[in-house]
N, C-alpha and C. Protein backbone atom coordinates (compact mmCIF):
# COMPACT_ATOMS: atom_id res chain seq x y z
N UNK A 1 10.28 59.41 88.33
CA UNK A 1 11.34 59.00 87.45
C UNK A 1 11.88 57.64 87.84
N UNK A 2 11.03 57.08 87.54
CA UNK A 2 11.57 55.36 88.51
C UNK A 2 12.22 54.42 87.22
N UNK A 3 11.57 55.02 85.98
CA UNK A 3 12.67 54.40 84.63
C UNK A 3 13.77 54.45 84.45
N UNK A 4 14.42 55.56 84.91
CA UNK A 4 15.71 56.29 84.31
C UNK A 4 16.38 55.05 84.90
N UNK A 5 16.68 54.03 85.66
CA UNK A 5 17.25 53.02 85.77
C UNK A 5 17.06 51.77 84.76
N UNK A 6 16.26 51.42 84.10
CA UNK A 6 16.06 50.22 83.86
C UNK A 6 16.55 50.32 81.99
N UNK A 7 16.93 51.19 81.96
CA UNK A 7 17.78 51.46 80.23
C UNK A 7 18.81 51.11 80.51
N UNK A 8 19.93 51.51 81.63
CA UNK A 8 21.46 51.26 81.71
C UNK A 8 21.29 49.65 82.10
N UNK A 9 20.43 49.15 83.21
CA UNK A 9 20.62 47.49 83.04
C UNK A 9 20.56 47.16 82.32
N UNK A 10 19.64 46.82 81.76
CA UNK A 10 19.03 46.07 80.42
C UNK A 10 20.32 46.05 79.39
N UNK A 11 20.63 47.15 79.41
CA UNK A 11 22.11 47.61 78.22
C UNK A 11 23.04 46.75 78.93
N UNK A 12 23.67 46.96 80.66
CA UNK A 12 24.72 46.52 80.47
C UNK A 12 23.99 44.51 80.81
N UNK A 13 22.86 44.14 81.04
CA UNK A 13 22.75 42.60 80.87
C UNK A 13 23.18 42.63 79.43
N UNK A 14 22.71 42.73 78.39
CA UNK A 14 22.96 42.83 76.83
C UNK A 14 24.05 42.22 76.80
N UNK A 15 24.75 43.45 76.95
CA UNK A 15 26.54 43.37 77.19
C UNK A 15 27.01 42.19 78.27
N UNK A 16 26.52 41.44 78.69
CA UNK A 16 27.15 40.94 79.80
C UNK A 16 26.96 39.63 78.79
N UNK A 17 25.51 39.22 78.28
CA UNK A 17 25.32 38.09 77.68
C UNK A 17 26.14 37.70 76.23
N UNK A 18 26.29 38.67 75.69
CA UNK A 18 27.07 38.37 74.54
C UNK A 18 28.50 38.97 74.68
N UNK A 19 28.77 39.17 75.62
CA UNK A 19 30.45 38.37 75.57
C UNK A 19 30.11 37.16 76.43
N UNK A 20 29.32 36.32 77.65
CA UNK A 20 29.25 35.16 77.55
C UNK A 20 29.24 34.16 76.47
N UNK A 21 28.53 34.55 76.04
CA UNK A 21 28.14 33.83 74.37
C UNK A 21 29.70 33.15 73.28
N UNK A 22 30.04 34.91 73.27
CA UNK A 22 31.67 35.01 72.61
C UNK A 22 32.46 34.11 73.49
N UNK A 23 32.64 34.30 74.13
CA UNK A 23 33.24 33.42 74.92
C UNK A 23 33.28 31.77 74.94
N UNK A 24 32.18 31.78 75.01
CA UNK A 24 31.86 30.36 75.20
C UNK A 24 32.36 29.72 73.55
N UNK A 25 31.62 30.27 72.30
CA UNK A 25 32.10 30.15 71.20
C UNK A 25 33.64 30.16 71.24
N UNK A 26 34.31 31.06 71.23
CA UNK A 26 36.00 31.15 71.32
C UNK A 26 36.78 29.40 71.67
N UNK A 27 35.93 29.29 72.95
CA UNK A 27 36.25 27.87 74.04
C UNK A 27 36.10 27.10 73.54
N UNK A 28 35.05 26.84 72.58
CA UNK A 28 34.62 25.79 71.87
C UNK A 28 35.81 25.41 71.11
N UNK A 29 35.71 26.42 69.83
CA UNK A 29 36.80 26.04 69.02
C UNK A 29 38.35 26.34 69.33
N UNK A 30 38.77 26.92 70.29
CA UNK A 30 39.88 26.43 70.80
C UNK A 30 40.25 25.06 71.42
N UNK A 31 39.16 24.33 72.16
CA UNK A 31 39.63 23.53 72.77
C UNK A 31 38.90 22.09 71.85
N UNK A 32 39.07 21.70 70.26
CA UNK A 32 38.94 21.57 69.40
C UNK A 32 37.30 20.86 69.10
N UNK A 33 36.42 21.42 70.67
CA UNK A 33 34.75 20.93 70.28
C UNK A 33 33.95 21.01 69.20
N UNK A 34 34.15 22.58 68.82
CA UNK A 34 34.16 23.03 67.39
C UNK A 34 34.40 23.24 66.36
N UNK A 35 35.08 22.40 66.73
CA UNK A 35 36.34 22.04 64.82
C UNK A 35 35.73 21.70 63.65
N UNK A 36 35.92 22.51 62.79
CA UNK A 36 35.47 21.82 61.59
C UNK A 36 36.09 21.03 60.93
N UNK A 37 35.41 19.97 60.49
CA UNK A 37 36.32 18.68 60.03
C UNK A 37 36.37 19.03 58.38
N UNK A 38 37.28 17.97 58.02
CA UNK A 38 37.22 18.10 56.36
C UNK A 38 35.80 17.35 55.80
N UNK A 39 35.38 17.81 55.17
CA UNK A 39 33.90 17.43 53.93
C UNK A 39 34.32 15.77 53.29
N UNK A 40 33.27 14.90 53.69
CA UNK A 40 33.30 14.09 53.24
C UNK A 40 33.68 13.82 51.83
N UNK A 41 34.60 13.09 51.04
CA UNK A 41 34.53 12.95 49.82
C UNK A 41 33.64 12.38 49.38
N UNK A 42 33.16 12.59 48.13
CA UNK A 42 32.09 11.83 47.36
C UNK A 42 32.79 10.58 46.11
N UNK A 43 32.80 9.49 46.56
CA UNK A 43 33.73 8.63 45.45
C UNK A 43 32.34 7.64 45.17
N UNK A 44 32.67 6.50 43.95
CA UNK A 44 32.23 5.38 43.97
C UNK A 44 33.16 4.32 43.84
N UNK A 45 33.16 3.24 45.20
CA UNK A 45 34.28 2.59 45.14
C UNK A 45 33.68 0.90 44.86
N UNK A 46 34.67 -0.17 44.75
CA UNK A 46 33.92 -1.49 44.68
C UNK A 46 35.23 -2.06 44.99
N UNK A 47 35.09 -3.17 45.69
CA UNK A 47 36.35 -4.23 45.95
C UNK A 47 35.76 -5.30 45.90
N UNK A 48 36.40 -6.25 45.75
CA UNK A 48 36.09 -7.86 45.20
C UNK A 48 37.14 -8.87 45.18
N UNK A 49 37.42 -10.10 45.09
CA UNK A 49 38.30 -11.00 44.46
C UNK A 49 38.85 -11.11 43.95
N UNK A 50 39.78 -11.74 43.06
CA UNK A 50 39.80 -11.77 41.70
C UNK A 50 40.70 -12.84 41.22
N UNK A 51 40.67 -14.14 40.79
CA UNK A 51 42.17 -14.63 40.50
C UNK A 51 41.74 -16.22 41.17
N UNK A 52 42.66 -17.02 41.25
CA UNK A 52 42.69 -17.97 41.40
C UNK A 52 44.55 -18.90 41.85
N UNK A 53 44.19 -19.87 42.39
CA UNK A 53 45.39 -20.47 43.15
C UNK A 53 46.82 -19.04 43.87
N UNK A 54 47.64 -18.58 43.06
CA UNK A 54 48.82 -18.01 43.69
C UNK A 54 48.49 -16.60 43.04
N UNK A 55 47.94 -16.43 42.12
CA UNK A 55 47.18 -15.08 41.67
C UNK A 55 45.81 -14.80 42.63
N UNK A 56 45.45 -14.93 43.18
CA UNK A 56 44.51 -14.95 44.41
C UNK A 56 44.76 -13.68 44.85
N UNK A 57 43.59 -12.48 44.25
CA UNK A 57 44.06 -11.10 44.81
C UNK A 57 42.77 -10.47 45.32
N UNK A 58 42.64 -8.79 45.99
CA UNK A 58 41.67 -8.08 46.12
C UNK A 58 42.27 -6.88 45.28
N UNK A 59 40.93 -6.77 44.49
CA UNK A 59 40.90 -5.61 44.03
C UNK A 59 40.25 -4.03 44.33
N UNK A 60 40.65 -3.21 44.63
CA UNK A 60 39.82 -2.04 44.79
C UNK A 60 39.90 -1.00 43.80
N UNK A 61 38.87 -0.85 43.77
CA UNK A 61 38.14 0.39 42.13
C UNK A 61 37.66 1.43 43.31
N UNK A 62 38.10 2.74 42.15
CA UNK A 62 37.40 3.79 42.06
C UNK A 62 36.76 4.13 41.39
N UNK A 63 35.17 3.46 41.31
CA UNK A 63 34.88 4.00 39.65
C UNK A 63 34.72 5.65 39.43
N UNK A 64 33.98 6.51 40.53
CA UNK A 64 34.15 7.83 39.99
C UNK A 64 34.46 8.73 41.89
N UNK A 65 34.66 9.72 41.39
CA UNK A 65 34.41 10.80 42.14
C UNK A 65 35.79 11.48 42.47
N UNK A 66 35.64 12.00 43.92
CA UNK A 66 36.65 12.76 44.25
C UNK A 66 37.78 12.07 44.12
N UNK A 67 39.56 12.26 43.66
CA UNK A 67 40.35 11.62 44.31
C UNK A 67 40.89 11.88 45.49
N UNK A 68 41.41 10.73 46.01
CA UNK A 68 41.82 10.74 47.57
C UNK A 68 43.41 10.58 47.74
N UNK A 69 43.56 10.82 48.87
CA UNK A 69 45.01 10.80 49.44
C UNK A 69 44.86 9.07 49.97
N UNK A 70 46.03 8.38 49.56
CA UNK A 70 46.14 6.92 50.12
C UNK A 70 46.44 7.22 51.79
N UNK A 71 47.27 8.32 52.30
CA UNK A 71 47.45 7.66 53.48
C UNK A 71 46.48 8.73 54.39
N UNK A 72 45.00 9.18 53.39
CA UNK A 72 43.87 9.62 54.60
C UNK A 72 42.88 8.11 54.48
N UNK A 73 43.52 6.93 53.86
CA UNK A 73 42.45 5.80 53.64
C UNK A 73 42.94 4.84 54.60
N UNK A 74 41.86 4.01 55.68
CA UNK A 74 41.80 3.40 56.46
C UNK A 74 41.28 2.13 56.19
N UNK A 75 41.56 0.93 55.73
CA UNK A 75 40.64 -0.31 55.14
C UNK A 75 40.47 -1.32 56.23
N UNK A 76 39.32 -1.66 56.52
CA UNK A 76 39.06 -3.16 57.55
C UNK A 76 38.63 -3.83 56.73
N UNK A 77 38.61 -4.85 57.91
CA UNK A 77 38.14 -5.84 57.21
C UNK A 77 37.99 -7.36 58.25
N UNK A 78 36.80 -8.04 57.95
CA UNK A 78 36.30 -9.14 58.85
C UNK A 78 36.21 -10.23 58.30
N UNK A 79 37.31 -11.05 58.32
CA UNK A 79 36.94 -12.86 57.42
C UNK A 79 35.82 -13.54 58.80
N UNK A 80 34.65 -14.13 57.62
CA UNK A 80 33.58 -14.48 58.44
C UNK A 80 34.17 -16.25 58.26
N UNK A 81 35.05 -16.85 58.37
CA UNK A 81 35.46 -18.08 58.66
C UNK A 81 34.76 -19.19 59.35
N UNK A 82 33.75 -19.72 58.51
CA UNK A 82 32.64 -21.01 58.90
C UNK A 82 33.16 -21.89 60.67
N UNK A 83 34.63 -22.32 59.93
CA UNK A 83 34.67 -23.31 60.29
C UNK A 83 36.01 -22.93 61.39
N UNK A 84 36.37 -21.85 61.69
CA UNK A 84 37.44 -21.48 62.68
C UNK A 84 36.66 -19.84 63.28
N UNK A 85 37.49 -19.36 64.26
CA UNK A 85 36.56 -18.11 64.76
C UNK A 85 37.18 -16.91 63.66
N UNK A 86 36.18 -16.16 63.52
CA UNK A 86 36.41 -14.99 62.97
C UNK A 86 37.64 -14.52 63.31
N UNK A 87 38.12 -13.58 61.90
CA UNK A 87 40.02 -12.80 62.28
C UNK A 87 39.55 -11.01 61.32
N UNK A 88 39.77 -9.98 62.06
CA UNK A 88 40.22 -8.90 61.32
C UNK A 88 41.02 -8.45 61.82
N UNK A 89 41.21 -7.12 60.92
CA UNK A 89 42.02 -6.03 60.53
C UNK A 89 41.99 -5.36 60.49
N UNK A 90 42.92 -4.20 60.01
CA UNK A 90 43.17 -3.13 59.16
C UNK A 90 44.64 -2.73 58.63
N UNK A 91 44.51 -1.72 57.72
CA UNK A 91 45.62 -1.41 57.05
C UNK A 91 45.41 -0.39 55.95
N UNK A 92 46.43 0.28 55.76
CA UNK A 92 46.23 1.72 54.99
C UNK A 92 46.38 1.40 53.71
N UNK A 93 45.93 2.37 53.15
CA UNK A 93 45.82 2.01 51.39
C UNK A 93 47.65 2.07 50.97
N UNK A 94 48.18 3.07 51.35
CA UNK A 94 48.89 3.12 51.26
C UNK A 94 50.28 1.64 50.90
N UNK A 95 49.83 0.73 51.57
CA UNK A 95 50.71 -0.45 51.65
C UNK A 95 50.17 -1.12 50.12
N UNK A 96 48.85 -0.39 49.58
CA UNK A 96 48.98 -0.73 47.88
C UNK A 96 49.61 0.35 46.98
N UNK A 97 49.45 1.44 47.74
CA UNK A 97 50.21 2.41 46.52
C UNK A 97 51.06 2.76 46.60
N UNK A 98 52.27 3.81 45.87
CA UNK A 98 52.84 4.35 46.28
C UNK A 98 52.77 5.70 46.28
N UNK A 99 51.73 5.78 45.07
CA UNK A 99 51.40 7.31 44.53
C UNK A 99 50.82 7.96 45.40
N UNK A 100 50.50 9.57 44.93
CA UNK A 100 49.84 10.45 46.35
C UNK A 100 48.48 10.38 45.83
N UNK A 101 47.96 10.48 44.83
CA UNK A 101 46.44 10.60 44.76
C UNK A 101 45.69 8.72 43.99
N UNK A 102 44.74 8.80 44.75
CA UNK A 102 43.76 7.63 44.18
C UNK A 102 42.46 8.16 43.51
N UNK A 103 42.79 7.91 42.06
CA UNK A 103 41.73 8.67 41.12
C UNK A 103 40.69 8.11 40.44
N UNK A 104 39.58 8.97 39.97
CA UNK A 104 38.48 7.74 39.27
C UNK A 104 39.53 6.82 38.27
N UNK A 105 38.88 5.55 38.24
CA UNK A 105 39.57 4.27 37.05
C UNK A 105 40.37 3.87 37.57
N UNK A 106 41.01 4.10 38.82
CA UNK A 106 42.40 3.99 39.40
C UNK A 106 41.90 2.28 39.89
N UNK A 107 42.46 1.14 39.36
CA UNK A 107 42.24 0.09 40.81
C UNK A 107 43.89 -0.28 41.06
N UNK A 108 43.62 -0.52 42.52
CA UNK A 108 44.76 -0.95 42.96
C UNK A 108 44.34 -2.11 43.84
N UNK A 109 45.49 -3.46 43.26
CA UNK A 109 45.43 -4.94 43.66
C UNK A 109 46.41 -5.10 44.80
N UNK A 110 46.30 -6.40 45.34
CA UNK A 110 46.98 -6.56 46.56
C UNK A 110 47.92 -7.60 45.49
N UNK A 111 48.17 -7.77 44.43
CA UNK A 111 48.92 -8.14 43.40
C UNK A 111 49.00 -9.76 43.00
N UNK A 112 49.25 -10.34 44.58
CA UNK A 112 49.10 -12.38 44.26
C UNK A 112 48.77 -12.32 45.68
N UNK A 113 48.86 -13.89 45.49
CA UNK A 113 47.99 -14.45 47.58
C UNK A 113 49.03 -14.01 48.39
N UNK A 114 50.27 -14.19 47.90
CA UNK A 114 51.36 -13.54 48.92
C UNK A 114 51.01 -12.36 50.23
N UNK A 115 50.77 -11.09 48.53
CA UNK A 115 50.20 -9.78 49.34
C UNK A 115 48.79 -10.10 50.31
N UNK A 116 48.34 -10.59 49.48
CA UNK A 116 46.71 -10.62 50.27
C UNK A 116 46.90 -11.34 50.95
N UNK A 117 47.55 -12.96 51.41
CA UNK A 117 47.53 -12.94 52.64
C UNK A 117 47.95 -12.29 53.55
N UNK A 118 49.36 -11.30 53.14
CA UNK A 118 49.90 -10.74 54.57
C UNK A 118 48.71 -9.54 54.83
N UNK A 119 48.19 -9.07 54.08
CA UNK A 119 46.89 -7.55 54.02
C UNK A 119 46.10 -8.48 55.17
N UNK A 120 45.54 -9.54 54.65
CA UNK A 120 44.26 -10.08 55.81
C UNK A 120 44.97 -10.92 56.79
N UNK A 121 46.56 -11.46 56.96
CA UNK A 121 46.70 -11.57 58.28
C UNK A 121 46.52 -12.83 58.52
N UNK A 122 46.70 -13.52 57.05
CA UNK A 122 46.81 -15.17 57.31
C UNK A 122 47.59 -16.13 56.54
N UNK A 123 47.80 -16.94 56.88
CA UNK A 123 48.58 -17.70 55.64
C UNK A 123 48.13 -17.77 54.76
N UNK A 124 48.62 -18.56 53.31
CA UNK A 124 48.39 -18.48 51.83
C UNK A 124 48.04 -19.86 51.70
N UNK A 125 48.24 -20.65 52.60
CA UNK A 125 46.71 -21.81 52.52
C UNK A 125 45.54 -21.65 53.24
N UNK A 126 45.85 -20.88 54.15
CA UNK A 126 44.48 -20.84 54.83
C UNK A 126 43.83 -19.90 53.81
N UNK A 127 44.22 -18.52 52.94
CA UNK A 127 43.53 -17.64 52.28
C UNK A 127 43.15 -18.67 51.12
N UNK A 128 43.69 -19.95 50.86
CA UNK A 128 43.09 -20.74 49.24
C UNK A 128 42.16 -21.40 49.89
N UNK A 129 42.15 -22.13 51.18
CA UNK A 129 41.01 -22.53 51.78
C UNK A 129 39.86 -21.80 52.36
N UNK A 130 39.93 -20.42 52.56
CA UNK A 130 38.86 -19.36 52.46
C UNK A 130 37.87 -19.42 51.13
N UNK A 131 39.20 -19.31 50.06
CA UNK A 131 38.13 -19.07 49.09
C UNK A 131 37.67 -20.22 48.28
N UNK A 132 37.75 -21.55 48.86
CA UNK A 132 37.30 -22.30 48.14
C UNK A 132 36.12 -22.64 48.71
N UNK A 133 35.55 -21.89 49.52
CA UNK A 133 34.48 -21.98 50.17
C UNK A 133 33.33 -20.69 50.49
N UNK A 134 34.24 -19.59 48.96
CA UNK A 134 33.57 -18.38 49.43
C UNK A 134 32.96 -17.65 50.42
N UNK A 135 34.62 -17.77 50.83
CA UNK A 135 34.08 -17.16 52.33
C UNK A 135 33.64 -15.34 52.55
N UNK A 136 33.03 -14.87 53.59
CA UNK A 136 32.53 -13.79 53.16
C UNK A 136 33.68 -13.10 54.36
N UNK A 137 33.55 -11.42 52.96
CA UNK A 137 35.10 -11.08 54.13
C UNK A 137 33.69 -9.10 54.18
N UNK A 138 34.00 -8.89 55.28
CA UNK A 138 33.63 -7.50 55.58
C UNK A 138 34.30 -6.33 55.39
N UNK A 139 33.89 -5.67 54.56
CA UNK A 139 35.25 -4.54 54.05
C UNK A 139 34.15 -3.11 54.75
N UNK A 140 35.07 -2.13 55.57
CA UNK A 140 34.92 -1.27 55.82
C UNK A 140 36.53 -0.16 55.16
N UNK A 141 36.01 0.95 54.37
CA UNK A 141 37.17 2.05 53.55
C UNK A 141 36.52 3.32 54.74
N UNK A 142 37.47 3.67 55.17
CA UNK A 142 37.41 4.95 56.48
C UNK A 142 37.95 5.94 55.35
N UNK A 143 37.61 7.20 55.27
CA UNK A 143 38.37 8.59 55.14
C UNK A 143 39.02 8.85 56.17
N UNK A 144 40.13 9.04 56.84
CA UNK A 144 40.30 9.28 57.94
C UNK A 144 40.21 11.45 58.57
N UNK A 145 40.73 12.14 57.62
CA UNK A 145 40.05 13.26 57.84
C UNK A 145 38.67 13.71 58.09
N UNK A 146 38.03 12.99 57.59
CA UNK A 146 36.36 13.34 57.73
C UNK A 146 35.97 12.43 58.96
N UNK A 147 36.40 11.85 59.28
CA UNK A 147 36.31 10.38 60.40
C UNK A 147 34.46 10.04 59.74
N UNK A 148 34.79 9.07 58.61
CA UNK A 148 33.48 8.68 58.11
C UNK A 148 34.16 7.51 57.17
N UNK A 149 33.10 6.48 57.08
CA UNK A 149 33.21 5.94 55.92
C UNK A 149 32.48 5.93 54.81
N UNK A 150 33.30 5.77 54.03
CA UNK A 150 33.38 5.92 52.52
C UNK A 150 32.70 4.77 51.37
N UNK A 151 32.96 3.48 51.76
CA UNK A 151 32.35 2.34 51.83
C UNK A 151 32.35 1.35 52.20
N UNK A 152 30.93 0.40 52.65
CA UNK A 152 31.08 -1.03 53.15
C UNK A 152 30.22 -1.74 52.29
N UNK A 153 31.27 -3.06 52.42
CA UNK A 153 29.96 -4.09 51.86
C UNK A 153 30.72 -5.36 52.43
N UNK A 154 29.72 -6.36 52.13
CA UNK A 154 30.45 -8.00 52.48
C UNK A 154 30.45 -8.35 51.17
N UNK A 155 31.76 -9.00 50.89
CA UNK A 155 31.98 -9.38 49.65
C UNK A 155 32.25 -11.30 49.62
N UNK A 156 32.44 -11.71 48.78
CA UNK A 156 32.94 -13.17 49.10
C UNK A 156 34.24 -13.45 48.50
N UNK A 157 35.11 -13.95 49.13
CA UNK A 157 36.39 -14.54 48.84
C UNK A 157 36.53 -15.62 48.00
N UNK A 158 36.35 -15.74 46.59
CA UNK A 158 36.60 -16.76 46.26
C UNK A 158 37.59 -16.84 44.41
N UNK A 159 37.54 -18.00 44.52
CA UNK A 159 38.36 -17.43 43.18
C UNK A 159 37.86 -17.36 41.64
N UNK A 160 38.15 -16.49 41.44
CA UNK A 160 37.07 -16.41 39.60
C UNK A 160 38.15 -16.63 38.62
């Protein structure tokens, strides 16, 4: 009878491994390794220029998708400046809206050079001398719940 032992191990290893297991799972998502984040939104967005001398603005479109919360939106941004060293940023959507949701068709402007210079963090001659030279600015839009972005592109600064 040399078996009659090797049923109760086997059972209690079993048992020993899956509450390790549980355990370890539990730890995870308590100590927030395993967190599930929020689901990327699915939008289509576009930002650009728009304007000329003291009307000198950025525009951002939503053309479709999910709407978003302005203050889960994170915007950078990189002026590629020829002829002085590069300057960025950031700043929340929020400082364009006031509303709670940003919906398809929705665009929201930085309004004249005023706003947009204080958004990019430079004076309002240096932003007319940017764009008279189409300068290229780097736009990164963060979700900040999903910690992802949403969209980038290099656009050019100039005035239309």
């Amino acid at each position: 009878m040399k078996n009659d032992g090797v049923s109760p191990v086997v059972g209690i290893m079993l048992l020993l491994s899956m509450t390790i297991i549980a355990a370890g799972v539990l730890a995870a998502f308590a100590g927030g390794i395993g967190s599930v984040s929020e689901p990327t939104p699915s939008v289509d967005l576009s930002v650009s220029s728009y304007g000329s001398g003291d009307n000198l603005r950025l525009l951002f479109e939503q053309k479709s998708g999910n709407g978003l919360t302005p203050a889960d939106i994170k915007i950078s941004f990189l002026v590629k400046n020829p002829d002085k060293d590069d300057y960025g940023g950031s700043f929340m959507l929020t400082e364009l809206t006031d509303e709670t949701a940003w919906t398809a068709g929705e665009i929201l402007t930085t309004e004249n050079i005023t706003k947009t210079s204080d958004i990019l963090g430079i004076s309002a001659d240096e932003l007319k001398l940017a764009a008279n030279v189409s300068t290229p600015v780097e736009i990164k839009i963060y979700h900040l719940p999903s910690s992802t972005i949403i969209y980038q592109s290099t656009i050019l600064l100039e005035e239309t």
